[in-house]
Protein backbone atom coordinates (compact mmCIF):
# COMPACT_ATOMS: atom_id res chain seq x y z
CA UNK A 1 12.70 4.39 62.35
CA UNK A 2 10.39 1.72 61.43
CA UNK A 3 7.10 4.37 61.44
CA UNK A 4 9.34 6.35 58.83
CA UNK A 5 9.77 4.12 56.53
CA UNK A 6 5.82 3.26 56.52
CA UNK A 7 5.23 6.51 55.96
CA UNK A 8 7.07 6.49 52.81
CA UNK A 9 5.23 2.84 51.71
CA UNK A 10 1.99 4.64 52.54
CA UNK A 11 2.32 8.11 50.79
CA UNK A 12 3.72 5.33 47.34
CA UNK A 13 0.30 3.76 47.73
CA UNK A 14 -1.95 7.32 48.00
CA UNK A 15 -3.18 6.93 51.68
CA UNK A 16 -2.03 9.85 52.38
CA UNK A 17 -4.28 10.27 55.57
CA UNK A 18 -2.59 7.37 57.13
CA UNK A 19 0.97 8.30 56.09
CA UNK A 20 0.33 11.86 57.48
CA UNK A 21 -0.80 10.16 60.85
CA UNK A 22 2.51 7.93 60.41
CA UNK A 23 5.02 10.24 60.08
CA UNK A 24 3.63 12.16 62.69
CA UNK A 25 3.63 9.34 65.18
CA UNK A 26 7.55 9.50 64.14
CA UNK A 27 8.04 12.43 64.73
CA UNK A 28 6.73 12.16 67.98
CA UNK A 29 8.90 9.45 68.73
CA UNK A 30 11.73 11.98 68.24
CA UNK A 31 12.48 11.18 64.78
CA UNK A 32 13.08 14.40 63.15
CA UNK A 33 13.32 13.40 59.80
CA UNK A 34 9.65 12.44 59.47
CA UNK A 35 9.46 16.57 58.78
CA UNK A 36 10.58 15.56 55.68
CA UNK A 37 7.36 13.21 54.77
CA UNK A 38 5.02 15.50 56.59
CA UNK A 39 6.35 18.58 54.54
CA UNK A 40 6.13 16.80 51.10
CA UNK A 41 2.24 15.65 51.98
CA UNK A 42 1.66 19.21 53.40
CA UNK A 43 3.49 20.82 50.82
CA UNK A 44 5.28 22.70 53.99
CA UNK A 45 8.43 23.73 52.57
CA UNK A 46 9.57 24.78 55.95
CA UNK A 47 9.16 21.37 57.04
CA UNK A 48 10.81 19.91 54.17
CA UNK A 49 14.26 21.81 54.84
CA UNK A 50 13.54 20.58 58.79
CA UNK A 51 13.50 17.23 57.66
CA UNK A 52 16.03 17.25 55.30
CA UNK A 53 18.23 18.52 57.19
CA UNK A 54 17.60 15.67 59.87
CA UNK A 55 17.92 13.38 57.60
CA UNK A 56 21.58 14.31 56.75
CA UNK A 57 22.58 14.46 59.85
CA UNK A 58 21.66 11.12 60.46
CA UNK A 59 23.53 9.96 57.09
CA UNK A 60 26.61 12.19 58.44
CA UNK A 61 26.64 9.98 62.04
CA UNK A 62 26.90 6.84 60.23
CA UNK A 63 22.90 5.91 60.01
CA UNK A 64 22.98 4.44 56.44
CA UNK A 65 19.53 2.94 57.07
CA UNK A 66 18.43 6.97 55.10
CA UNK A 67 21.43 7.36 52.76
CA UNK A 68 18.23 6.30 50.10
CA UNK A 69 15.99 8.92 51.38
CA UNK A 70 18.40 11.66 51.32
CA UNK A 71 19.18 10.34 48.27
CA UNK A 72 15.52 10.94 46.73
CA UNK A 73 15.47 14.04 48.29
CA UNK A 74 18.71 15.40 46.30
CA UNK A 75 17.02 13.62 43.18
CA UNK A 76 14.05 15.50 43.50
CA UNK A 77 14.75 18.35 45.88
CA UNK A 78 12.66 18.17 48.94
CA UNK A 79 14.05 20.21 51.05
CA UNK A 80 16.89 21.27 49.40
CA UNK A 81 18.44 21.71 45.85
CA UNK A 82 17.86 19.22 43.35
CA UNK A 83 21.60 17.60 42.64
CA UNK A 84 21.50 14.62 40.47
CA UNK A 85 25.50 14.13 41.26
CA UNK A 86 24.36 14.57 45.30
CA UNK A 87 21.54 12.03 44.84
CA UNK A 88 23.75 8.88 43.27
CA UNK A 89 26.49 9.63 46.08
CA UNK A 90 23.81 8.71 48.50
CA UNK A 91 22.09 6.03 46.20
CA UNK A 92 25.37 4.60 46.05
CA UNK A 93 26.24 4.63 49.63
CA UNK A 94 22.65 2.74 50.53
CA UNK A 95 23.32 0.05 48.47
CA UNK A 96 26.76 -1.04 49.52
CA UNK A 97 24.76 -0.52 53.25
CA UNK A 98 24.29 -4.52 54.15
């Protein structure tokens, strides 16, 4: 989880060579939703449905800890269709997450 999260903090500040290498460290860790930051720096869109996808699963089994990223990724639609009304239910799930 943690290299995810970097990943994002990295691509915010532009090093986008070290969030690539990030994310795919992640993903070789067997986190699946790193697809999701290694589409969006690719501009894969394949890998941006991939990741997406992982990330709501995760959400759906109870990980909270990427209720904000799925809730970007409904805001902005990475990897899936962008749903303003989709994006706050998950905004608003990660922040009553303690």
């Amino acid at each position: 989880m943690l290299y995810f999260f970097l990943s994002i903090h990295q691509q915010n500040h532009d090093n986008l060579k070290e969030a690539t290498q990030t994310a795919k460290r992640s993903l070789e860790l067997g986190n699946e939703a790193a697809k999701i930051k290694l589409g969006e720096i690719q501009e894969d869109e394949k890998l941006m449905k991939e990741g997406f996808n992982a990330l709501k699963k995760k959400v759906d089994s109870g990980d909270m800890h990427y209720a904000n990223s799925l809730g970007y990724a409904y805001e902005f639609g990475i990897g899936t269709s962008l749903s303003i009304k989709e994006a706050m239910k998950y905004y608003e799930m990660a922040a009553k997450t303690k």
